[in-house]
N, C-alpha and C. Protein backbone atom coordinates (compact mmCIF):
# COMPACT_ATOMS: atom_id res chain seq x y z
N UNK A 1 -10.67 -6.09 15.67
CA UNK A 1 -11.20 -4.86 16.28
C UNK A 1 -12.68 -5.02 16.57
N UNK A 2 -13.18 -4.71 17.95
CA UNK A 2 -14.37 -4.70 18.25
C UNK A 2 -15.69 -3.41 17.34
N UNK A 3 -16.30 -3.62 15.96
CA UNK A 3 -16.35 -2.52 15.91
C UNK A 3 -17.62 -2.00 16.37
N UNK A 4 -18.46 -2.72 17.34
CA UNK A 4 -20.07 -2.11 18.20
C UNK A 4 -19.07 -0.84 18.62
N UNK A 5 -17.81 -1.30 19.68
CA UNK A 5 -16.90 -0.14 20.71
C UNK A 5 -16.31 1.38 19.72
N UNK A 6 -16.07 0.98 18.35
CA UNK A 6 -15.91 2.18 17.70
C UNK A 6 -17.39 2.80 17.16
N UNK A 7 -18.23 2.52 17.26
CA UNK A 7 -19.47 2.98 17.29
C UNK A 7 -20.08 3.52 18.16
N UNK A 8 -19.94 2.84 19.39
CA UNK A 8 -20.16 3.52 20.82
C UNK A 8 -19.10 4.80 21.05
N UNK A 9 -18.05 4.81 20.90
CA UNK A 9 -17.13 5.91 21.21
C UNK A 9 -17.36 6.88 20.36
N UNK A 10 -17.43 6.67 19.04
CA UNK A 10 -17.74 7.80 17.93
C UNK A 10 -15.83 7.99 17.04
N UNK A 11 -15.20 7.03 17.63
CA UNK A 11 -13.95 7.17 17.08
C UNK A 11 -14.09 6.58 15.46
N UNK A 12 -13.22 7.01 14.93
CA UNK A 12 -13.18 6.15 13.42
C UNK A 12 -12.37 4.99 13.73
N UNK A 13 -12.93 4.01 13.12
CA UNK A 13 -13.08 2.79 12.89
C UNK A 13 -10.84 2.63 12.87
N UNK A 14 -10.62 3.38 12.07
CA UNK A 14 -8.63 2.87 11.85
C UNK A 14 -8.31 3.85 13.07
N UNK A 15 -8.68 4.96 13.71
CA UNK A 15 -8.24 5.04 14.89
C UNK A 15 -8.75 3.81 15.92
N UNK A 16 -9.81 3.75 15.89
CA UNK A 16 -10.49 2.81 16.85
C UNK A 16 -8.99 1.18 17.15
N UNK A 17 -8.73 1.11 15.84
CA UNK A 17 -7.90 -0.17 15.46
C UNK A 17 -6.32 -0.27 16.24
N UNK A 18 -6.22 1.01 15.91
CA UNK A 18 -4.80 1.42 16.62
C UNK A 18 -5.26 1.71 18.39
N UNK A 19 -6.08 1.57 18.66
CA UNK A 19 -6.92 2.03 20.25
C UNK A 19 -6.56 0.83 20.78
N UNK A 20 -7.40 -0.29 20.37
CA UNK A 20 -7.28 -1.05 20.56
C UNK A 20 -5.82 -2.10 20.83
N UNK A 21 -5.46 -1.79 19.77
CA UNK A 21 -3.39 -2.36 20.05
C UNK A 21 -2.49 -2.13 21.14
N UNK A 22 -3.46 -0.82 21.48
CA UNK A 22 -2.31 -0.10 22.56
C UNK A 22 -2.60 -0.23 23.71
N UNK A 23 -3.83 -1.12 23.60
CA UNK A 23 -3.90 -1.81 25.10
C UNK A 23 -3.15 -2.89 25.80
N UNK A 24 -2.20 -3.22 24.70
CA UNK A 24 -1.13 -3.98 25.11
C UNK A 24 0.35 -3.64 24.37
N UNK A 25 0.21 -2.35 23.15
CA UNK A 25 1.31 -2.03 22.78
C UNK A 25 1.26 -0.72 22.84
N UNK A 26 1.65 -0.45 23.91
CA UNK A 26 1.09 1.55 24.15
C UNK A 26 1.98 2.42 22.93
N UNK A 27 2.98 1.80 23.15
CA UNK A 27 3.59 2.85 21.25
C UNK A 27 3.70 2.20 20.30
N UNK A 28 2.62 2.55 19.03
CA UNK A 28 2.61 1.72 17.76
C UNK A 28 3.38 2.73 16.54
N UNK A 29 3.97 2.04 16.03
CA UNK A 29 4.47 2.84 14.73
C UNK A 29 4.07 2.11 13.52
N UNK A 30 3.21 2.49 12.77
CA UNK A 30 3.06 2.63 11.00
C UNK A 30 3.52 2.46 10.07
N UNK A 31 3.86 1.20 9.53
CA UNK A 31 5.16 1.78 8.69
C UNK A 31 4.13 0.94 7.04
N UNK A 32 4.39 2.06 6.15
CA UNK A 32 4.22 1.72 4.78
C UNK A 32 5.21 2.25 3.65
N UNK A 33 5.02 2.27 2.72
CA UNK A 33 5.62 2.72 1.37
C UNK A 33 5.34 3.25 0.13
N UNK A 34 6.07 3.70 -0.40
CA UNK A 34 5.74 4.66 -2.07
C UNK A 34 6.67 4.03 -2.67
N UNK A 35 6.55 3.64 -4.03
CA UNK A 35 7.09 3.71 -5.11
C UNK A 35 7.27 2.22 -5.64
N UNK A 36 7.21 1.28 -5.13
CA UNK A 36 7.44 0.09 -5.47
C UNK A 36 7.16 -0.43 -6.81
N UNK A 37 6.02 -0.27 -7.37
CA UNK A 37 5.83 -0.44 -8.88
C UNK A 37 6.19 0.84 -9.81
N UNK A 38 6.76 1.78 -9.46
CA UNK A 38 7.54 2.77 -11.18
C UNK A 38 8.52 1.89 -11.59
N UNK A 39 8.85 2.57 -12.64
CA UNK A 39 9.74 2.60 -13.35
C UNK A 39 10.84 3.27 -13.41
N UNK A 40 10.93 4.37 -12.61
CA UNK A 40 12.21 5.51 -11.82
C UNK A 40 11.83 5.63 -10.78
N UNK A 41 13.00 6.59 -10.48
CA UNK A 41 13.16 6.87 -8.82
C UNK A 41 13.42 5.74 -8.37
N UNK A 42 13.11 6.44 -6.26
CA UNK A 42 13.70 5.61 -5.16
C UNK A 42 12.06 4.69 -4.34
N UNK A 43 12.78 3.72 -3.65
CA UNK A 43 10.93 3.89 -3.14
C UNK A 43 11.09 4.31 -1.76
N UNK A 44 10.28 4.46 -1.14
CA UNK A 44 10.22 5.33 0.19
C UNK A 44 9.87 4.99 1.23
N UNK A 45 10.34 5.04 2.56
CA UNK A 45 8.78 4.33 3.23
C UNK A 45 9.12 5.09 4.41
N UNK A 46 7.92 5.05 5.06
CA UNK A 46 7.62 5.89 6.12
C UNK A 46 7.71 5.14 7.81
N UNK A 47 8.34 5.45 8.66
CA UNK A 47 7.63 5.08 9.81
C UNK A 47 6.75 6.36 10.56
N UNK A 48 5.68 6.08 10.98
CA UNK A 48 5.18 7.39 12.16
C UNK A 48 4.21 6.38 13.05
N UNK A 49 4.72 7.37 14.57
CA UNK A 49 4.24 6.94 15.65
C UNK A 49 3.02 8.13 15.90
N UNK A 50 1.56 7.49 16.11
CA UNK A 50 0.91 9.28 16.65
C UNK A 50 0.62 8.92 17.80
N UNK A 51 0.29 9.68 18.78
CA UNK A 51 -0.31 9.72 20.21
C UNK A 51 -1.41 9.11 20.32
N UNK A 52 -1.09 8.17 21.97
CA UNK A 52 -2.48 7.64 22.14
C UNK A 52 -3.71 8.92 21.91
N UNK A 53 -4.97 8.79 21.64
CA UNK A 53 -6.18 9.76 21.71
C UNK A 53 -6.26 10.87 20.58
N UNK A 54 -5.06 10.62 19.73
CA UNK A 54 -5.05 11.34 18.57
C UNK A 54 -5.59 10.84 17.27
N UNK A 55 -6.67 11.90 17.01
CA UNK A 55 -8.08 11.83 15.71
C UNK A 55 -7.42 12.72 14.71
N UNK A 56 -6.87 12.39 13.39
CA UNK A 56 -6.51 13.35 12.55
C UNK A 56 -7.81 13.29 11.34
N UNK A 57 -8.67 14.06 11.66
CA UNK A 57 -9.67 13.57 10.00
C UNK A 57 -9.19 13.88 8.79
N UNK A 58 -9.73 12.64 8.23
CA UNK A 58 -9.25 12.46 6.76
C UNK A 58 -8.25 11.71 6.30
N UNK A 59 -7.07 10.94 7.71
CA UNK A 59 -6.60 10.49 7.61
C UNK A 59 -6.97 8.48 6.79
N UNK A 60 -6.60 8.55 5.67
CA UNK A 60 -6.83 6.99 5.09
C UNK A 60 -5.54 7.03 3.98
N UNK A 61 -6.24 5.81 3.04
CA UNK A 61 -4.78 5.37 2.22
C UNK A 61 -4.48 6.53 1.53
N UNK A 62 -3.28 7.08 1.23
CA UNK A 62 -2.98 8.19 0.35
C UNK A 62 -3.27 8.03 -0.76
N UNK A 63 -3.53 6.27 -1.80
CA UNK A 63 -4.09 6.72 -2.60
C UNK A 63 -5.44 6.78 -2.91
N UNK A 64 -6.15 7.02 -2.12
CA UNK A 64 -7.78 7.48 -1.79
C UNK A 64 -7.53 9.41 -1.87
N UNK A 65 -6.51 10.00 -1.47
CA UNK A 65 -6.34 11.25 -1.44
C UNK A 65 -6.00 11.72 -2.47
N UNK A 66 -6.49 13.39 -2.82
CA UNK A 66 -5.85 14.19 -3.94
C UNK A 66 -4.55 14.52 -3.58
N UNK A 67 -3.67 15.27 -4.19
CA UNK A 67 -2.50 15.72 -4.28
C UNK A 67 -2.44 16.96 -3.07
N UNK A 68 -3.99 17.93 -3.09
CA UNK A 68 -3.73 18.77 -2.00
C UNK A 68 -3.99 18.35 -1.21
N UNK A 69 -4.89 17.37 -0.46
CA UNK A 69 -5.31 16.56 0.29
C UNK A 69 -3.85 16.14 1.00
N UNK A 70 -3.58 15.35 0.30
CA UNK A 70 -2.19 14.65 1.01
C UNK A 70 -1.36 15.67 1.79
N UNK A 71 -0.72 16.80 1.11
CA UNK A 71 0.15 17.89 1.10
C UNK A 71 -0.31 18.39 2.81
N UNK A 72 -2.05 18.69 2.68
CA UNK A 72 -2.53 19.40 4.07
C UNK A 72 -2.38 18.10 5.25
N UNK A 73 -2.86 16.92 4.60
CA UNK A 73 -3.17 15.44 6.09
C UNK A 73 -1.40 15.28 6.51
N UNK A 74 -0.28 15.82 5.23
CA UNK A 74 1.24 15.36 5.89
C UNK A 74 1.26 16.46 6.72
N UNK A 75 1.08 17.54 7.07
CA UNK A 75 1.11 18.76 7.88
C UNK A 75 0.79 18.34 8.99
N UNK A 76 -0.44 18.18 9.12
CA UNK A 76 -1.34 17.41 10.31
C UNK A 76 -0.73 16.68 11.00
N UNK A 77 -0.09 15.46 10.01
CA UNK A 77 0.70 14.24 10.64
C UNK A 77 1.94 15.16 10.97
N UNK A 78 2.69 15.44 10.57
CA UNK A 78 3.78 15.99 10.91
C UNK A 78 3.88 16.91 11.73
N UNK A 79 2.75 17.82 12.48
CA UNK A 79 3.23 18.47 13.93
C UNK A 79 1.85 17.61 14.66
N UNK A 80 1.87 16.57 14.76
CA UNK A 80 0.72 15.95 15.58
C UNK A 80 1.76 14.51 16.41
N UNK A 81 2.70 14.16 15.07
CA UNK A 81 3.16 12.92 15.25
C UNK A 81 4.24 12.89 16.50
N UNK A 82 4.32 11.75 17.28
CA UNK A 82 5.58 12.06 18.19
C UNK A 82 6.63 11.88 17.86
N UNK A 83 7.09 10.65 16.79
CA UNK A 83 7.93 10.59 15.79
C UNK A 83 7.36 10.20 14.33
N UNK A 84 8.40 10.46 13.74
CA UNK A 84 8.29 10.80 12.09
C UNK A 84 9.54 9.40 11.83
N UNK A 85 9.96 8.73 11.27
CA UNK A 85 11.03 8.52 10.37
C UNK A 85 10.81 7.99 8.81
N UNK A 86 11.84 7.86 8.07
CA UNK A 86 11.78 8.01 6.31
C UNK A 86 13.26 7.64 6.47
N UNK A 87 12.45 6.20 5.21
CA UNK A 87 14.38 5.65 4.64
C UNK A 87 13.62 5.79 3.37
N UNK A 88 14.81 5.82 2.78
CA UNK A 88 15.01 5.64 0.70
C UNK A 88 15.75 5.13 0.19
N UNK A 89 15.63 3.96 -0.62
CA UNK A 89 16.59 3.75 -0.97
C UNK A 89 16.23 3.87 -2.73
N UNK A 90 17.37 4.22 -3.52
CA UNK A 90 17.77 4.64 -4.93
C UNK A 90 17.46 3.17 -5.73
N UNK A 91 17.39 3.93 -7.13
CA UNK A 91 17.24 2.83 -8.15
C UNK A 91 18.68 1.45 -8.09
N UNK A 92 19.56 2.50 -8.12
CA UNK A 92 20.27 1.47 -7.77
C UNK A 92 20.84 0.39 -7.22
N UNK A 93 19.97 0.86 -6.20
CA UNK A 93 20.03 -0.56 -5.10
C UNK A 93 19.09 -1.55 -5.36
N UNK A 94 17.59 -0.94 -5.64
CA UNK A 94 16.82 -1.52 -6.27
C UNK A 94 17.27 -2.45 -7.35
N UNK A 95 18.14 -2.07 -8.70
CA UNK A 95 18.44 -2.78 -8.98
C UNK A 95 19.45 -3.88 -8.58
N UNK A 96 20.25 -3.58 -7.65
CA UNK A 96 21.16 -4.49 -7.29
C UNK A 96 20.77 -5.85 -6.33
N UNK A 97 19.35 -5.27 -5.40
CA UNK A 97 18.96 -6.09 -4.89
C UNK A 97 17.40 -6.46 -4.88
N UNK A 98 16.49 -6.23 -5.86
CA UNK A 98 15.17 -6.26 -6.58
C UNK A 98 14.32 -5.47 -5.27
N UNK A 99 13.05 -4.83 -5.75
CA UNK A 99 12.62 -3.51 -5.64
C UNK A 99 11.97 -4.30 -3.80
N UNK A 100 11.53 -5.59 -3.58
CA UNK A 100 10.82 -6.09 -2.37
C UNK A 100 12.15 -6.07 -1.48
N UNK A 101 13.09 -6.33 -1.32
CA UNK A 101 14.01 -6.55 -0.23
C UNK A 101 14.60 -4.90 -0.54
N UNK A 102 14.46 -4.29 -1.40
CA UNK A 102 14.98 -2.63 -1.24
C UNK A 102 13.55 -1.67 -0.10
N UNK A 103 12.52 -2.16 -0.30
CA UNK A 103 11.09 -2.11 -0.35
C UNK A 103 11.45 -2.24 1.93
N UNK A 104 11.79 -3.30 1.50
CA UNK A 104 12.51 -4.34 3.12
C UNK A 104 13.41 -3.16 3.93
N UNK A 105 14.55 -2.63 2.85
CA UNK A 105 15.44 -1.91 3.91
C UNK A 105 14.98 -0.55 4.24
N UNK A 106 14.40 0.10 2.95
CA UNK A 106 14.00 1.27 3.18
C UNK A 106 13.13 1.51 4.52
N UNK A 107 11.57 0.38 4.81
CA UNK A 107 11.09 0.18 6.33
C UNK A 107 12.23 0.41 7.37
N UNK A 108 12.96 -0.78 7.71
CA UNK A 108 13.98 -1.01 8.29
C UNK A 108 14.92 0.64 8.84
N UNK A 109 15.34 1.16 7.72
CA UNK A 109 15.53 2.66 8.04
C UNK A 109 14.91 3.52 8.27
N UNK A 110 13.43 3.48 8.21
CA UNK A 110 12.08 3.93 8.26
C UNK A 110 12.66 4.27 9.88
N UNK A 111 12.26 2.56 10.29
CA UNK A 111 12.20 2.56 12.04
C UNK A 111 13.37 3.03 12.77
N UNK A 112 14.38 2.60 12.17
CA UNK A 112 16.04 3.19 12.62
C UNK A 112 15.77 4.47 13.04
N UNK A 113 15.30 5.26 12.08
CA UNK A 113 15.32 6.80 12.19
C UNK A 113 14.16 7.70 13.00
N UNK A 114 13.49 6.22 14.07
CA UNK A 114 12.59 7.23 14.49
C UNK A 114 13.35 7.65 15.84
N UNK A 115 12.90 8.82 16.11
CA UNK A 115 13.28 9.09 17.95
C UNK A 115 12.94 8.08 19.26
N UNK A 116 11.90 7.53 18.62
CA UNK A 116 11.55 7.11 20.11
C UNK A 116 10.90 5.21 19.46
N UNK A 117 11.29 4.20 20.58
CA UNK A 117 11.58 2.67 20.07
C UNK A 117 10.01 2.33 20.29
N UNK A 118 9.27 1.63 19.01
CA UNK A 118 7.90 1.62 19.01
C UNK A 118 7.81 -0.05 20.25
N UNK A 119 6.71 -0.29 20.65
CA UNK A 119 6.75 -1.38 21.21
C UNK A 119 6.34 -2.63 20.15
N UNK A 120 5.42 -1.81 18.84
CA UNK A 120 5.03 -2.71 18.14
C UNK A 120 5.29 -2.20 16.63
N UNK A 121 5.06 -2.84 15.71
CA UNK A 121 5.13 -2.29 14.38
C UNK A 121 3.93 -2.76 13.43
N UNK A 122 3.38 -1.79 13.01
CA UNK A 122 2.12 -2.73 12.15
C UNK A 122 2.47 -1.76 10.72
N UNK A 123 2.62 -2.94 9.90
CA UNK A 123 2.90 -2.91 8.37
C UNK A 123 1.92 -3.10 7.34
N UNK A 124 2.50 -2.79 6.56
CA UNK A 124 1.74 -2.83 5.14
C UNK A 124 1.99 -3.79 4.42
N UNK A 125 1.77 -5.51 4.98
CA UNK A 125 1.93 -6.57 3.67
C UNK A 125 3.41 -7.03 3.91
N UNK A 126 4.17 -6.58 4.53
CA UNK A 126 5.59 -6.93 4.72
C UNK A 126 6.16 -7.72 6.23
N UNK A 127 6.71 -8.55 5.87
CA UNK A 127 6.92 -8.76 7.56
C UNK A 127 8.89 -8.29 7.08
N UNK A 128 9.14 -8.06 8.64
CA UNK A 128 11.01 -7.48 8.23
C UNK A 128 11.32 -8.37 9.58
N UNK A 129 12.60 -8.91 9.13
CA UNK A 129 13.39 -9.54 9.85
C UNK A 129 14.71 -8.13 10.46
N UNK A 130 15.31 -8.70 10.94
CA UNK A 130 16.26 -7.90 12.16
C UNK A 130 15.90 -7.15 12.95
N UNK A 131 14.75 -6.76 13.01
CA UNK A 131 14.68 -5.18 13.89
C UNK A 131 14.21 -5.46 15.26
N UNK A 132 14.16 -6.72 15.58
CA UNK A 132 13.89 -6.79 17.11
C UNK A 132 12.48 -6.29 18.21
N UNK A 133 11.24 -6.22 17.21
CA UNK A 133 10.17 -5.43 17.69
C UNK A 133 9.13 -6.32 17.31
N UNK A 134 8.50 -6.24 18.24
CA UNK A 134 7.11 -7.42 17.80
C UNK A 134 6.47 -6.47 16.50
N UNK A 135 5.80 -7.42 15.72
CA UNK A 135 5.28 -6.85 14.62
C UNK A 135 4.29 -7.55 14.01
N UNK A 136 3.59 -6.57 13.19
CA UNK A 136 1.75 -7.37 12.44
C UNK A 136 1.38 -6.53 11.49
N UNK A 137 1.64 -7.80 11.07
CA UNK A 137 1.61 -7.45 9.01
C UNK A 137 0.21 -7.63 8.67
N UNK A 138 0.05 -6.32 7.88
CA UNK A 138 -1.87 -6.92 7.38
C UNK A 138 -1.68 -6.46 5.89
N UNK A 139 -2.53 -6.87 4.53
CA UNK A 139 -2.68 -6.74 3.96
C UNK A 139 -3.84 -5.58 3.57
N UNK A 140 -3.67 -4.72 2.99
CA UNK A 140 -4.55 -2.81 3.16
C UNK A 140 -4.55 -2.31 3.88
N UNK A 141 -3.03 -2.69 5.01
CA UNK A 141 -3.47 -1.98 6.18
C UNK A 141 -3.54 -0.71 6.32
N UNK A 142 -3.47 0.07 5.43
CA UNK A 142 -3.54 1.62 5.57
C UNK A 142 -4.61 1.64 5.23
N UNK A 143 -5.71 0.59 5.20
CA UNK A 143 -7.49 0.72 5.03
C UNK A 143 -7.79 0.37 6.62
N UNK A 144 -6.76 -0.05 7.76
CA UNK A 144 -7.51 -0.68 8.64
C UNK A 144 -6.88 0.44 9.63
N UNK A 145 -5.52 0.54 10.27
CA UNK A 145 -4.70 1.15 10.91
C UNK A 145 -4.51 2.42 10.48
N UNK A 146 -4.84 3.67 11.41
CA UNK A 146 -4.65 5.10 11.11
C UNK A 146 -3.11 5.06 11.03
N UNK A 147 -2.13 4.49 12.20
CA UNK A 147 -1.03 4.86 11.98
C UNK A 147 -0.06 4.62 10.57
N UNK A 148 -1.12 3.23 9.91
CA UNK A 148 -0.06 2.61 8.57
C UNK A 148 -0.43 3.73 7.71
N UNK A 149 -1.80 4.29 7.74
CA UNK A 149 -2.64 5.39 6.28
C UNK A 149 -1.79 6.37 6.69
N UNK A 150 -1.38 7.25 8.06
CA UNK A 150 0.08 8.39 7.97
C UNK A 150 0.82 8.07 7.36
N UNK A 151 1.46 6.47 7.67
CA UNK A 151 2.62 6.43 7.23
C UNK A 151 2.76 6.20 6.08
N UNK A 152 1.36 5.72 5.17
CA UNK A 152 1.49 5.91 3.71
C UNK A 152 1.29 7.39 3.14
N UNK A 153 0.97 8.39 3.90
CA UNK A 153 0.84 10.01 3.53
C UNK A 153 1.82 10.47 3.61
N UNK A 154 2.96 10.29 4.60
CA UNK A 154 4.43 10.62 4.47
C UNK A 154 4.91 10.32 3.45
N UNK A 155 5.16 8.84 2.84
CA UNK A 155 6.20 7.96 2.23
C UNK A 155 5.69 8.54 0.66
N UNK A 156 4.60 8.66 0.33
CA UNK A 156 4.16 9.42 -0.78
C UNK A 156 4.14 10.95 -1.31
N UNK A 157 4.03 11.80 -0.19
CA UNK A 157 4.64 12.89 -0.07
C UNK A 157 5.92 13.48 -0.09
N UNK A 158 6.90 12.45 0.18
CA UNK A 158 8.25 12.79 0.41
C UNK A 158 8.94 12.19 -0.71
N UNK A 159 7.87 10.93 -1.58
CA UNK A 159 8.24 10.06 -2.66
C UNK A 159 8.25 11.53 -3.88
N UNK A 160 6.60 12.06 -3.95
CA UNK A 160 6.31 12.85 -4.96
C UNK A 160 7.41 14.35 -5.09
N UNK A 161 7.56 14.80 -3.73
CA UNK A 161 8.60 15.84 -4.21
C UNK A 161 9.73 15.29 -4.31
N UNK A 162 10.70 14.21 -4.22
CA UNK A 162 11.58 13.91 -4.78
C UNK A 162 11.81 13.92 -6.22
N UNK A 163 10.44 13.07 -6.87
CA UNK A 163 10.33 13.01 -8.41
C UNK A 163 10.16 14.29 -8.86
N UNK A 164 9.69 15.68 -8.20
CA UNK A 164 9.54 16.61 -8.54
C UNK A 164 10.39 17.15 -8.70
N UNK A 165 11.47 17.24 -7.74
CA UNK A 165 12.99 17.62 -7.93
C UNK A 165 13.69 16.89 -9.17
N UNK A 166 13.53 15.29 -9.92
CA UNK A 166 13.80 14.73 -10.62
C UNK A 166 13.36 15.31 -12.34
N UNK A 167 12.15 15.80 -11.79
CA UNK A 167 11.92 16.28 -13.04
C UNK A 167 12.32 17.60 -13.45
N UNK A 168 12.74 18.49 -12.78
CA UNK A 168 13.62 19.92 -13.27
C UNK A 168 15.20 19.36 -13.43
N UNK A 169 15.79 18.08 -13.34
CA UNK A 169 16.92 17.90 -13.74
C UNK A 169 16.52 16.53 -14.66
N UNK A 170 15.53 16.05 -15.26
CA UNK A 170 15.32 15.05 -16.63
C UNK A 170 14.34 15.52 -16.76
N UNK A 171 14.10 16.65 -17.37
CA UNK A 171 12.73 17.73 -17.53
C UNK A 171 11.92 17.13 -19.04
N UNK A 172 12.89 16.23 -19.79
CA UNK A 172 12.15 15.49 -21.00
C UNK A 172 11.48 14.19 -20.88
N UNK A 173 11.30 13.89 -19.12
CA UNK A 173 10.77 12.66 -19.13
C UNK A 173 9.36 12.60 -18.36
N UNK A 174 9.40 14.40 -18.50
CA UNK A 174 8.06 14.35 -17.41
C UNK A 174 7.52 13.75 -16.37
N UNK A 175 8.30 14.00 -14.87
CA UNK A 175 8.47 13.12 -14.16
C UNK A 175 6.87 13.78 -13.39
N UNK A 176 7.29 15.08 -13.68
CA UNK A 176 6.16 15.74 -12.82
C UNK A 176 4.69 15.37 -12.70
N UNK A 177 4.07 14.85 -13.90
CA UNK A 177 3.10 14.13 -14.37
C UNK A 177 2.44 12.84 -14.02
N UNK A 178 4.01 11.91 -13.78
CA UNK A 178 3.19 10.68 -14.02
C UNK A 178 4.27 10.23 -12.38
N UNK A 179 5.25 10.42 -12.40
CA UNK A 179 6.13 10.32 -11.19
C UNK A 179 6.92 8.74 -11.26
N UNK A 180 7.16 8.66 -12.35
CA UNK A 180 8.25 7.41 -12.80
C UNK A 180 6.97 6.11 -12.94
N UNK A 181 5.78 6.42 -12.61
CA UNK A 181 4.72 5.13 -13.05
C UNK A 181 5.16 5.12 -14.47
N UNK A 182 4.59 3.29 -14.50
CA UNK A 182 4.32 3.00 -16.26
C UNK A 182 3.25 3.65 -16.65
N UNK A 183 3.04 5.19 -16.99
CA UNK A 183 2.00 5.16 -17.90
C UNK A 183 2.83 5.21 -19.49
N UNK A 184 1.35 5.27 -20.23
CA UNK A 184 1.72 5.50 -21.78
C UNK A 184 2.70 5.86 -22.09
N UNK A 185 2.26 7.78 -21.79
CA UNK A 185 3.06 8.69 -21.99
C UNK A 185 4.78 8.43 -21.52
N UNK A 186 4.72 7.96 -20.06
CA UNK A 186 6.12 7.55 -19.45
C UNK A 186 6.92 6.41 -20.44
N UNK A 187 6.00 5.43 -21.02
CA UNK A 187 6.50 4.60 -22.24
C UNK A 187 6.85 5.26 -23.13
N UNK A 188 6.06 5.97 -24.08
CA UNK A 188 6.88 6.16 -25.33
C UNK A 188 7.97 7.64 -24.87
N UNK A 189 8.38 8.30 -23.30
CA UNK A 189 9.21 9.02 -23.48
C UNK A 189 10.49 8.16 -23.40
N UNK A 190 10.43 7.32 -22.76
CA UNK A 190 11.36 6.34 -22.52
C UNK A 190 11.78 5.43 -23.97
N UNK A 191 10.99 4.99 -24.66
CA UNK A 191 11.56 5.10 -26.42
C UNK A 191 11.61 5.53 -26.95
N UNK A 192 11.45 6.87 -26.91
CA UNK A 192 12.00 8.10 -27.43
C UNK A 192 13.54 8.64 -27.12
N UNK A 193 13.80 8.59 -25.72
CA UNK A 193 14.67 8.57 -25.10
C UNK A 193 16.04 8.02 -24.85
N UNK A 194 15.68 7.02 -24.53
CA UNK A 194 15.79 5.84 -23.69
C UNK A 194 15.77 6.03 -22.45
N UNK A 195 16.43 5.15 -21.40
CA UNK A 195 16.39 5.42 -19.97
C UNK A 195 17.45 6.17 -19.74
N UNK A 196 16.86 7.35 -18.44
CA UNK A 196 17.93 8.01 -17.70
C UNK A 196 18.66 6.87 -16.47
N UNK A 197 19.20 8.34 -15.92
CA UNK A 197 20.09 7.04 -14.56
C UNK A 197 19.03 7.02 -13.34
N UNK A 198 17.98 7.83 -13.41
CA UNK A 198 16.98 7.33 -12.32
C UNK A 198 16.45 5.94 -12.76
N UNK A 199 16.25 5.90 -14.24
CA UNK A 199 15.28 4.51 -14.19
C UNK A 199 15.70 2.83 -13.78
N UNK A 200 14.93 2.44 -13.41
CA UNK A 200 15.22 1.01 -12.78
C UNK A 200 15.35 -0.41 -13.67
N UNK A 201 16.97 0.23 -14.11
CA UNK A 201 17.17 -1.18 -15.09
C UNK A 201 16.82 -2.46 -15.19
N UNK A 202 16.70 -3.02 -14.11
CA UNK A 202 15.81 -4.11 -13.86
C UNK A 202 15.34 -4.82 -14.51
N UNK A 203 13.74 -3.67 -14.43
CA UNK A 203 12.89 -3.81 -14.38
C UNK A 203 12.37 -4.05 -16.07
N UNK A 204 11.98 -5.06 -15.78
CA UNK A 204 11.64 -5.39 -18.03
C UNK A 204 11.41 -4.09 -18.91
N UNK A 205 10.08 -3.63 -18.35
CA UNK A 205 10.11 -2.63 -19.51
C UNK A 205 11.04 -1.45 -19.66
N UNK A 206 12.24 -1.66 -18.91
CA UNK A 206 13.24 -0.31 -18.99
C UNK A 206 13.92 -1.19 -19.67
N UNK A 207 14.20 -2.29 -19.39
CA UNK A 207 15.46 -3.26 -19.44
C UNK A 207 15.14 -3.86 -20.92
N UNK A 208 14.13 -3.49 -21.30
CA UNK A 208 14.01 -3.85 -23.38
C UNK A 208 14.19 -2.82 -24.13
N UNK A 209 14.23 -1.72 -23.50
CA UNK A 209 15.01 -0.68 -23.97
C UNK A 209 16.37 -0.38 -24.85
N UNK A 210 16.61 -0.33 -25.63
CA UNK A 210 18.47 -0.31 -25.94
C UNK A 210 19.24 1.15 -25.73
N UNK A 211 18.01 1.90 -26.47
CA UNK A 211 18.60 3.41 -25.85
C UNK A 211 19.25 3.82 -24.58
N UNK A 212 20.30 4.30 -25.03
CA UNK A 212 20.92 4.78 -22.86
C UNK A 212 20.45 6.12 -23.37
N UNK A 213 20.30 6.81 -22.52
CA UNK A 213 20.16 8.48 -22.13
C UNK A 213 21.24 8.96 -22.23
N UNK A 214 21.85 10.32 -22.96
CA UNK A 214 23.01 11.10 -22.95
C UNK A 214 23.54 10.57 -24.34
């Protein structure tokens, strides 16, 4: 990215980035993810396409954002965006096929589900095979690309009220709190416990567990 030209224009620098792309990929779609390192739940990921000339402020990585923060920038994104899509896939698949290639399909359904066929795809650290779309993988790219930082404000937003719904039906594991991360607290409820059927057997520290739940 040229950035004297996002200085001269007055655009921000991750719009400026996506400006630039679409001088040869006029529809870009975003695609990132939630959840990949918990310990429960699904992980999530987002695709969103926004309009050429569209400035959402405040838009960056979601986890640079507060909780209300996010809640108001998914609003924004969501009647601004021209398409939206969101895949999920469950612990269980996760476990059946480890959390990076679940990580893989959930994108993949991301893009499936948008309305309209991006010309390009710029990701978050992932490159995906099958989907037939030129594509450019960057590492922070929801620090560089406005469209990947939406699509990490979706995939986290739609991640967190899921776990929220999770936690009024495993209301002893305090999902609401920590949202299936390893913290402390999420440790010793989980040996206290043991694991429910959200958690991701897998994954070692569930999987040294002996306790089942119920």
């Amino acid at each position: 990215m040229n950035r004297n030209k996002s200085l001269d224009t007055g655009v921000p620098p991750i719009f400026q980035f996506d400006n630039d792309i679409r001088e040869h990929y006029p529809v870009i779609a975003g695609i990132d993810e939630a959840g990949r390192g918990p310990l429960a739940g699904p992980v999530v990921a987002a695709a969103v396409i926004l309009p050429s000339g569209c400035i959402l402020p405040g838009i960056r990585d979601s986890k640079k954002t507060s909780e209300k923060e996010r809640k108001k920038l998914f609003w924004d994104i969501f009647h601004n965006a021209e398409s939206i899509g969101v895949g999920i896939i469950g612990p269980d698949v996760i476990d059946e096929i480890n959390i990076l290639e679940a990580t893989k399909s959930a994108m993949i359904t991301a893009v499936q589900d948008l309305t309209l066929k991006p010309d390009i795809l710029l990701i978050d650290a992932v490159k995906l095979t099958r989907v037939g779309i030129v594509q450019k993988s960057m590492c922070k790219g929801e620090s560089v690309s406005a469209s990947i930082a939406a699509a990490s404000i979706v995939a986290k937003v739609v991640r967190d009220d899921i776990m929220m719904d999770f936690h009024e039906k495993y209301p002893v594991y305090k999902f609401k709190s920590h949202k299936g991360y390893s913290t402390k607290a999420h440790m010793e409820l989980i040996n206290e416990h043991g694991p429910c059927p959200i958690h991701r057997r897998s994954f070692n520290k569930v999987k040294d567990v002996k306790l089942t739940f119920g």
